[in-house]
PDB file of N, CA and C in Angstrom:
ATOM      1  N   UNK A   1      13.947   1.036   4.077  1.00  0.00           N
ATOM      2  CA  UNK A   1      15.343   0.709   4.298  1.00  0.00           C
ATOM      3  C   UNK A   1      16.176   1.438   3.261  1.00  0.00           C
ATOM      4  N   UNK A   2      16.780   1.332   3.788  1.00  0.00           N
ATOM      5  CA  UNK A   2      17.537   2.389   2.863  1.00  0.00           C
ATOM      6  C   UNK A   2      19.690   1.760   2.571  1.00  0.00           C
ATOM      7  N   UNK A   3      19.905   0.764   1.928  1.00  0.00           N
ATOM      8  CA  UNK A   3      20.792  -0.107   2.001  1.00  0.00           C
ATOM      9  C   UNK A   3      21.201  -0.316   3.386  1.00  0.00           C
ATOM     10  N   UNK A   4      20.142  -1.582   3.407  1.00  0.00           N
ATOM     11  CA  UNK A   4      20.156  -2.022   4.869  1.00  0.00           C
ATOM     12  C   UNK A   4      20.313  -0.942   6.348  1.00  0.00           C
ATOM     13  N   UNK A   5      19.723   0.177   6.017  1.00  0.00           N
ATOM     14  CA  UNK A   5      20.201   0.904   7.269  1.00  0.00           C
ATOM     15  C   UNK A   5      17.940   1.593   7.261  1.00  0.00           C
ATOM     16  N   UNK A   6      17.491   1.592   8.145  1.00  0.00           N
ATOM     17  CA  UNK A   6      16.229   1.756   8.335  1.00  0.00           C
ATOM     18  C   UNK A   6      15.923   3.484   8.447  1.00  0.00           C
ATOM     19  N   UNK A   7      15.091   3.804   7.928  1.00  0.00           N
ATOM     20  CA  UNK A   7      14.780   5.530   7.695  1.00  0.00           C
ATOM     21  C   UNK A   7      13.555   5.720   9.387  1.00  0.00           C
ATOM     22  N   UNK A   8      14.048   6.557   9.758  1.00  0.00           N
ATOM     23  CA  UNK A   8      13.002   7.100  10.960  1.00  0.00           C
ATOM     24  C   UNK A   8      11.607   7.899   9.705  1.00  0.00           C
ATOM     25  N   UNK A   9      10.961   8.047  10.057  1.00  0.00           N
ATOM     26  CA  UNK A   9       9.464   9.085   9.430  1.00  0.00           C
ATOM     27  C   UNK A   9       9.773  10.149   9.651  1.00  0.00           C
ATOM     28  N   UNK A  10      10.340  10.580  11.080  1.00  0.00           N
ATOM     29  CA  UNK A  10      11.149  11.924  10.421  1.00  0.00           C
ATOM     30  C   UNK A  10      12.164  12.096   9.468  1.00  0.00           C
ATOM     31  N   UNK A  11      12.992  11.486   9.427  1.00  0.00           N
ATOM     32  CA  UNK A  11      14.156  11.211   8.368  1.00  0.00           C
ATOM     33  C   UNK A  11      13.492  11.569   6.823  1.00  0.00           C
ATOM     34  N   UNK A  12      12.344  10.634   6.500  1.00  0.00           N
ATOM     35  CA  UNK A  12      11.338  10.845   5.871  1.00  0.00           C
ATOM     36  C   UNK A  12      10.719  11.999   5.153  1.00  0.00           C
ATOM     37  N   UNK A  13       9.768  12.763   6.245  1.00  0.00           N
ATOM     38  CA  UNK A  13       9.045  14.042   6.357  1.00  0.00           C
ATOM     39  C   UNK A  13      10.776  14.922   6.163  1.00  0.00           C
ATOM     40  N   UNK A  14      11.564  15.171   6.398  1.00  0.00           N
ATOM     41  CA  UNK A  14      12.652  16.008   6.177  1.00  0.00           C
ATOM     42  C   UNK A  14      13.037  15.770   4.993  1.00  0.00           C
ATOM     43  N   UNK A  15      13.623  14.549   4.540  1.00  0.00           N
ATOM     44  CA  UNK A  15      13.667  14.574   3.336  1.00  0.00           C
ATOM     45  C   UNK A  15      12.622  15.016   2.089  1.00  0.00           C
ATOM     46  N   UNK A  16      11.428  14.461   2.151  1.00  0.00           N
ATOM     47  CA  UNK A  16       9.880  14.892   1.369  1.00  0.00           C
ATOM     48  C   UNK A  16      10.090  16.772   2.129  1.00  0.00           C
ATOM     49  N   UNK A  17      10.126  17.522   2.719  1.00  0.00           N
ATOM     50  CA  UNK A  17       9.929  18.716   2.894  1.00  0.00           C
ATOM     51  C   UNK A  17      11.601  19.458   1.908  1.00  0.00           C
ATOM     52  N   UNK A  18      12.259  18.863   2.531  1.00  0.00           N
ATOM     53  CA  UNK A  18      13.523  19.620   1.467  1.00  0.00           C
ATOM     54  C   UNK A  18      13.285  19.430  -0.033  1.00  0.00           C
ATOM     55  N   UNK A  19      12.736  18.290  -0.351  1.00  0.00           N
ATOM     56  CA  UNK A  19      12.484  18.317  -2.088  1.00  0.00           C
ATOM     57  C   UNK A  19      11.163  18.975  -2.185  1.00  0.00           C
ATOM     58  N   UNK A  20      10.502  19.632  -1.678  1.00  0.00           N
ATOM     59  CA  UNK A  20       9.385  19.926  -2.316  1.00  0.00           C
ATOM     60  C   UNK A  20       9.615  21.813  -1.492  1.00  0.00           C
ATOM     61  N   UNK A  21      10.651  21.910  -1.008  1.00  0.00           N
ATOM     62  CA  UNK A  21      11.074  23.250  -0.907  1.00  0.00           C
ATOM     63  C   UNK A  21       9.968  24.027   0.228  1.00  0.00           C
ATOM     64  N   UNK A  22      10.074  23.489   1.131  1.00  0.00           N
ATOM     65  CA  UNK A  22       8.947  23.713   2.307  1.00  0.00           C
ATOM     66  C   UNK A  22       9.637  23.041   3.754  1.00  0.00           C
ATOM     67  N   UNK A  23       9.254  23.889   5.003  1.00  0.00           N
ATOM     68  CA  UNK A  23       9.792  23.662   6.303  1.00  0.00           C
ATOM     69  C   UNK A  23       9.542  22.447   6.669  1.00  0.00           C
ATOM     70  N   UNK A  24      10.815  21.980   7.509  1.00  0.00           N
ATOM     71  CA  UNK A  24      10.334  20.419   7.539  1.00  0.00           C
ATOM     72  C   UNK A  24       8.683  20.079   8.651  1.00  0.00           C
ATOM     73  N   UNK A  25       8.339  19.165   9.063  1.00  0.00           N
ATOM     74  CA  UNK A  25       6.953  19.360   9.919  1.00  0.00           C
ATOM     75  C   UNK A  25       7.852  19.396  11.115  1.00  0.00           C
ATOM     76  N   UNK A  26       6.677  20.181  12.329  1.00  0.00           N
ATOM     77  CA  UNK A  26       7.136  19.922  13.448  1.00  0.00           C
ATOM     78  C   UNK A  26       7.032  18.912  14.460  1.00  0.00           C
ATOM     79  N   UNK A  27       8.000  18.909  15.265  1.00  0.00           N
ATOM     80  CA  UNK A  27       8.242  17.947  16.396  1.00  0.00           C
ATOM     81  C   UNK A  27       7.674  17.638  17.551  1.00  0.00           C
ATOM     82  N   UNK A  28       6.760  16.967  17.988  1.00  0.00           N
ATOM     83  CA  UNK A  28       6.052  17.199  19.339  1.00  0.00           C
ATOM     84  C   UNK A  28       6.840  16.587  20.473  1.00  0.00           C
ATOM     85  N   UNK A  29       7.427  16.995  21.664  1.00  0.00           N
ATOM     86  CA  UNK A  29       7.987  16.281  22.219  1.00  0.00           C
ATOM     87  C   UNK A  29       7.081  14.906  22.933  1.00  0.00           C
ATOM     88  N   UNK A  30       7.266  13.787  23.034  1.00  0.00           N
ATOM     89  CA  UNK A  30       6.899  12.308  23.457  1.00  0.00           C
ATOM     90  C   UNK A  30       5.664  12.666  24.375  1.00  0.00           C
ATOM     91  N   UNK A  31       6.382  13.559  25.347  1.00  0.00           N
ATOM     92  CA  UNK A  31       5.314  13.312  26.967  1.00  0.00           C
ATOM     93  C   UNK A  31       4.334  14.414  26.027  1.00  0.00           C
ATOM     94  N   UNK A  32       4.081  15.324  25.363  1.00  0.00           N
ATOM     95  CA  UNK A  32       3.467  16.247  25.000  1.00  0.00           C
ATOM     96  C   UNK A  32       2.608  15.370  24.014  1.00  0.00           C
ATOM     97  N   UNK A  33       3.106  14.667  23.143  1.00  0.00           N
ATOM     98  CA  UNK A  33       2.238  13.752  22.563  1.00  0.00           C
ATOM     99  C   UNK A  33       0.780  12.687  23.178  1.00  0.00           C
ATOM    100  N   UNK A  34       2.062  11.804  23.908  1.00  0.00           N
ATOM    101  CA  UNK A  34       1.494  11.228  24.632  1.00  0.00           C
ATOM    102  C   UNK A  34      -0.024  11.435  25.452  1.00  0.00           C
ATOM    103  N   UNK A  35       0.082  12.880  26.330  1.00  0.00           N
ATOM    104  CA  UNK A  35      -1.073  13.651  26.937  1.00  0.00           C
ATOM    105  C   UNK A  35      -2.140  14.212  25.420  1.00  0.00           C
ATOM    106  N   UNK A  36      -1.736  14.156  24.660  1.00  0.00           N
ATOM    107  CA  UNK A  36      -2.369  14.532  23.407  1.00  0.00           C
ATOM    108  C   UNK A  36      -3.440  13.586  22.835  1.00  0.00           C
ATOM    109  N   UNK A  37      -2.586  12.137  22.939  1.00  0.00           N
ATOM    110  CA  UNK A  37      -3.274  11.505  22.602  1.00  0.00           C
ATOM    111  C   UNK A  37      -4.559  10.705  24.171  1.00  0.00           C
ATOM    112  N   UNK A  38      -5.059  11.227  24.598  1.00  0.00           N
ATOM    113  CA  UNK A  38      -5.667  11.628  25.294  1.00  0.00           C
ATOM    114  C   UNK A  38      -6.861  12.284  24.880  1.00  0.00           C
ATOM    115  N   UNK A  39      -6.924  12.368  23.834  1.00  0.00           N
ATOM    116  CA  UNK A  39      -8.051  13.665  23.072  1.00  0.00           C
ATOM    117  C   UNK A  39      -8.559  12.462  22.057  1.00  0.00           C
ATOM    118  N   UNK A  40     -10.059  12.179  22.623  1.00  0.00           N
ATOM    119  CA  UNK A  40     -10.365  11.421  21.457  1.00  0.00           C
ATOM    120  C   UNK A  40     -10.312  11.336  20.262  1.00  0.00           C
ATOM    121  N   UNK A  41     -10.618  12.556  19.479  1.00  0.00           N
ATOM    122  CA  UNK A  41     -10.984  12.583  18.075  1.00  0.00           C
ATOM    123  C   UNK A  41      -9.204  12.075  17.486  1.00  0.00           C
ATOM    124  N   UNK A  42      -8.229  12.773  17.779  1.00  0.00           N
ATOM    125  CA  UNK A  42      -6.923  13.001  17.118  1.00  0.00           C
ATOM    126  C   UNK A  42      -6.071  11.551  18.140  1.00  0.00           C
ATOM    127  N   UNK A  43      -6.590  10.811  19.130  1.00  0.00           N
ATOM    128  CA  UNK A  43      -6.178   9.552  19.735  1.00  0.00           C
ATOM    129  C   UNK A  43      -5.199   8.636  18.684  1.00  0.00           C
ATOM    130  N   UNK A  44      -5.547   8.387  17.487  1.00  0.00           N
ATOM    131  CA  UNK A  44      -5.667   7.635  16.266  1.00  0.00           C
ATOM    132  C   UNK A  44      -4.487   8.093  16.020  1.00  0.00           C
ATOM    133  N   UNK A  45      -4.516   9.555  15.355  1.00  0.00           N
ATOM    134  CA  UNK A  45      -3.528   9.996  14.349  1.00  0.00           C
ATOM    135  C   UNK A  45      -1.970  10.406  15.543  1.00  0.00           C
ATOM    136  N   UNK A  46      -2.206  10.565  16.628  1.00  0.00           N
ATOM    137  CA  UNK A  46      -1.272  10.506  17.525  1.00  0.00           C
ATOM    138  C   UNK A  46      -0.407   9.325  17.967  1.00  0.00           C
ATOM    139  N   UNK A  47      -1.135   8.000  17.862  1.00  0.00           N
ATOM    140  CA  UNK A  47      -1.222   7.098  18.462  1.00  0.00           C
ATOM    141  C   UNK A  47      -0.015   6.516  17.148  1.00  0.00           C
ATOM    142  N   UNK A  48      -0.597   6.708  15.758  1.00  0.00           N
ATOM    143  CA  UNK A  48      -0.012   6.078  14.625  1.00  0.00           C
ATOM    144  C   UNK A  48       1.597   6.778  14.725  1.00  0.00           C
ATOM    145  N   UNK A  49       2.101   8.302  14.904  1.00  0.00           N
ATOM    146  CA  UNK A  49       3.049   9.264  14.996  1.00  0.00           C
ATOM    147  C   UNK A  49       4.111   8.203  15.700  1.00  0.00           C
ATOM    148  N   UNK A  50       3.778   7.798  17.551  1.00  0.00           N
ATOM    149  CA  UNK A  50       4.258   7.752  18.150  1.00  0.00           C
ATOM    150  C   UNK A  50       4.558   6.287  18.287  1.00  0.00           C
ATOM    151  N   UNK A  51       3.855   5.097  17.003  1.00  0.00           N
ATOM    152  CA  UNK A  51       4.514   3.895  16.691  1.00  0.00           C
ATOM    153  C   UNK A  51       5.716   3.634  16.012  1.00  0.00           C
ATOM    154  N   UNK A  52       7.023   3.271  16.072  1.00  0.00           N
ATOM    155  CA  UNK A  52       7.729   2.793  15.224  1.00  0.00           C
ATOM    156  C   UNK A  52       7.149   1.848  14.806  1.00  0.00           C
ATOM    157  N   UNK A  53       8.086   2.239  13.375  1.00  0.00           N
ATOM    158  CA  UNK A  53       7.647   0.765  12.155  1.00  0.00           C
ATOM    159  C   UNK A  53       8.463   0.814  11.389  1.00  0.00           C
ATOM    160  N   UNK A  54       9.342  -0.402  11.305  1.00  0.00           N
ATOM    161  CA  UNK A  54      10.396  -1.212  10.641  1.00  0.00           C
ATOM    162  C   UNK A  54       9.906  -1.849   9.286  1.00  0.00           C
ATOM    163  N   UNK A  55      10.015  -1.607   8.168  1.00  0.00           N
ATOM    164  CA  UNK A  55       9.447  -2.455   6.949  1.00  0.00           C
ATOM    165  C   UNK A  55      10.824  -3.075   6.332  1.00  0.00           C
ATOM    166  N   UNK A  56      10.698  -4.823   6.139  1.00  0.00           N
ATOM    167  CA  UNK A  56      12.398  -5.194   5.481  1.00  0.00           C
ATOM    168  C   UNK A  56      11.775  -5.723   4.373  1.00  0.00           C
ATOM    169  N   UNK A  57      12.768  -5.806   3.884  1.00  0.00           N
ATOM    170  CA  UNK A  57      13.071  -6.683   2.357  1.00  0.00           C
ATOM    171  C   UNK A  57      13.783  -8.239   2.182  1.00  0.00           C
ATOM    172  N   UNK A  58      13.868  -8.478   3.445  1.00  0.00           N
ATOM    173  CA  UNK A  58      14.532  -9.569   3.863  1.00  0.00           C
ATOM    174  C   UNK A  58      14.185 -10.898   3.264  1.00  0.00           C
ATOM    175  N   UNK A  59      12.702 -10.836   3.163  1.00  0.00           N
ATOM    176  CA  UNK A  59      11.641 -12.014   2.811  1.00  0.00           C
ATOM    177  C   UNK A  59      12.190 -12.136   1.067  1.00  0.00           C
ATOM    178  N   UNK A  60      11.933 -11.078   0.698  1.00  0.00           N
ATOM    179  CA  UNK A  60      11.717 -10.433  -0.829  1.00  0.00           C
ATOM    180  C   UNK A  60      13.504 -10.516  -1.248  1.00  0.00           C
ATOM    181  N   UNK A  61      14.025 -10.846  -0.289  1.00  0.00           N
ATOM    182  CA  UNK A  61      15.775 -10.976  -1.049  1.00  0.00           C
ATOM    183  C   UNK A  61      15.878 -12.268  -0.572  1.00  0.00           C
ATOM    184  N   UNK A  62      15.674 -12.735  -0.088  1.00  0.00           N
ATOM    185  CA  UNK A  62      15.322 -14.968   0.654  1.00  0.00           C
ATOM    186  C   UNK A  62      15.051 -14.991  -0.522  1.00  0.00           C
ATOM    187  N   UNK A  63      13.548 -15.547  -0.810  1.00  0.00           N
ATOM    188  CA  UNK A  63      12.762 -16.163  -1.625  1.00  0.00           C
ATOM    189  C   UNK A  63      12.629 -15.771  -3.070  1.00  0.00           C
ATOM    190  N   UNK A  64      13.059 -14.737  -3.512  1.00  0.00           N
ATOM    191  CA  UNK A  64      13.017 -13.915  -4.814  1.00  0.00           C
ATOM    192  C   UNK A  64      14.125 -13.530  -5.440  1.00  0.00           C
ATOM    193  N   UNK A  65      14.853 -13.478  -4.190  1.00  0.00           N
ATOM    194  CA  UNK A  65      16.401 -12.963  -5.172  1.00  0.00           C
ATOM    195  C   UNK A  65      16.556 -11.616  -5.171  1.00  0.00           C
ATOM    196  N   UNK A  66      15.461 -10.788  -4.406  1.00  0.00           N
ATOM    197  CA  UNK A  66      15.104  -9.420  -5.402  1.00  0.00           C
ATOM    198  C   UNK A  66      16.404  -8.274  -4.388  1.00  0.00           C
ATOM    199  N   UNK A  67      16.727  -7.623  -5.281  1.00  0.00           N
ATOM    200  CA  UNK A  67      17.726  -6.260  -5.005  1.00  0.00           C
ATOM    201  C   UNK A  67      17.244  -4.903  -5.439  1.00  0.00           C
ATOM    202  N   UNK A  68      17.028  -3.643  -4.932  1.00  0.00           N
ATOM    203  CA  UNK A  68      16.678  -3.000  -5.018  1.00  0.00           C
ATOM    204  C   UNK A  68      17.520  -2.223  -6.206  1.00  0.00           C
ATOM    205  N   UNK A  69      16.970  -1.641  -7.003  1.00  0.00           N
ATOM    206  CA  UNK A  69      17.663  -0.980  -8.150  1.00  0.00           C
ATOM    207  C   UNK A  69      18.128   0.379  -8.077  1.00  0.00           C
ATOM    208  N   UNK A  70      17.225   1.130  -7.136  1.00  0.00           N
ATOM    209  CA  UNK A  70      17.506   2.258  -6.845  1.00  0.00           C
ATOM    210  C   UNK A  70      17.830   2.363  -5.114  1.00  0.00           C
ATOM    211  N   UNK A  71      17.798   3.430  -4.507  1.00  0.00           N
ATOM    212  CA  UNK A  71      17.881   3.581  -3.003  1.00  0.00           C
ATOM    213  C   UNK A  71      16.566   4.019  -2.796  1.00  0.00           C
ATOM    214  N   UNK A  72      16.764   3.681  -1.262  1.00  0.00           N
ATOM    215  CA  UNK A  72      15.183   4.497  -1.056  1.00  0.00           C
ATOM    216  C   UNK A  72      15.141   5.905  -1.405  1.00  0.00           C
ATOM    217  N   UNK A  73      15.662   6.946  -0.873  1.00  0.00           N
ATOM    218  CA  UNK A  73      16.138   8.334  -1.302  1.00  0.00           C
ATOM    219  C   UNK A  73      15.573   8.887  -2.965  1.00  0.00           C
ATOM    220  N   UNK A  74      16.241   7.637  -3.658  1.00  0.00           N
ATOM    221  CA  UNK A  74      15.692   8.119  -5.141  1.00  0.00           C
ATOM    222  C   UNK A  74      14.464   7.937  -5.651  1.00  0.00           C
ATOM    223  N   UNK A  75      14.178   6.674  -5.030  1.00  0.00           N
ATOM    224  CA  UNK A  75      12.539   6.186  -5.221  1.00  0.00           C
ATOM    225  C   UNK A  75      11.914   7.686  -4.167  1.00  0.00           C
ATOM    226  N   UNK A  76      12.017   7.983  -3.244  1.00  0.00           N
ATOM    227  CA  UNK A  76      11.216   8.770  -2.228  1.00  0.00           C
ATOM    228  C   UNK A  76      11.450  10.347  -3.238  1.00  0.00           C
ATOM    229  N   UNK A  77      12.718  10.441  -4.179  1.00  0.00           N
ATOM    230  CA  UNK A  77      12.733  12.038  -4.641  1.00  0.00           C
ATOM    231  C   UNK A  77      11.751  11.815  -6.051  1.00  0.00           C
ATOM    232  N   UNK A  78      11.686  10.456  -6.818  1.00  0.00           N
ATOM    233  CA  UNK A  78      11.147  10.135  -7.907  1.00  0.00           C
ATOM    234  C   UNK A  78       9.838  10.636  -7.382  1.00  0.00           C
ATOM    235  N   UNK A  79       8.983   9.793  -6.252  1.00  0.00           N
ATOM    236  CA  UNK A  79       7.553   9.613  -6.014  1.00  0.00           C
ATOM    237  C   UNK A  79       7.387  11.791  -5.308  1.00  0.00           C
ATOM    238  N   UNK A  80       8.164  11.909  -4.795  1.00  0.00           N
ATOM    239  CA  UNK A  80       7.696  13.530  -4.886  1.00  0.00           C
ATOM    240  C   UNK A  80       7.920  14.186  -6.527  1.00  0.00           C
ATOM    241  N   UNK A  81       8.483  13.723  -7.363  1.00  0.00           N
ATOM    242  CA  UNK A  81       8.396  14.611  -8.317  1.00  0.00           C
ATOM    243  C   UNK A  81       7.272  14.109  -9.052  1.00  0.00           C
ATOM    244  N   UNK A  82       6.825  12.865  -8.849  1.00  0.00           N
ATOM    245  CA  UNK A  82       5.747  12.531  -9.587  1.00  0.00           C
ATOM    246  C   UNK A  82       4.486  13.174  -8.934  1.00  0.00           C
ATOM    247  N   UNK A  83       4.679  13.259  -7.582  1.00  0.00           N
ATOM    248  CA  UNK A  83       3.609  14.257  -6.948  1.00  0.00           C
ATOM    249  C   UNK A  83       3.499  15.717  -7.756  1.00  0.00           C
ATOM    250  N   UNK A  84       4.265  15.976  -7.353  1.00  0.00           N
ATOM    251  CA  UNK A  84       4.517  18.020  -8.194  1.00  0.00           C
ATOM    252  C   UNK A  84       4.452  17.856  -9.318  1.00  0.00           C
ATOM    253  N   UNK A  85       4.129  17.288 -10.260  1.00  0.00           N
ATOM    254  CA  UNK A  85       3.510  17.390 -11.632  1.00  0.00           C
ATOM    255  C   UNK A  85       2.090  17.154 -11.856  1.00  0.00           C
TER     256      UNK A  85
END
């Protein structure tokens, strides 16, 4: 999440490819996927691509109080620079 507004995995992979100075990944279109995952071995890793997934903080700001200190953006440019070192 990203102050209350939810990041797509592409959103993601584009952002992680612009900080680390590399093309963003490519796009498979749905129905092209879809027939893809069709192929046993890669079924899995296709299958995971073409799930949305929503993660909140909702619970964790109820019961805890808790507020995020940074944005996602900065945490996501922090954890690539901690990668590249």
């Amino acid at each position: 999440m990203n102050r209350d507004r939810c990041l797509t995995i592409k959103e993601v992979l584009n952002f992680i490819a612009k900080e680390i100075g590399t093309k963003p990944p490519i796009c498979i279109p749905q129905s092209i996927a879809l027939i893809l995952s069709k192929i046993p071995f890669i079924k899995k890793i296709v299958l995971f691509y073409l799930k949305d997934r929503v993660y909140s903080i909702d619970r964790l700001r109820e019961k805890l109080g808790y507020t995020p200190r940074i944005s996602t953006y900065d945490g996501l440019k922090e954890a690539v620079m901690g990668y590249k070192k």
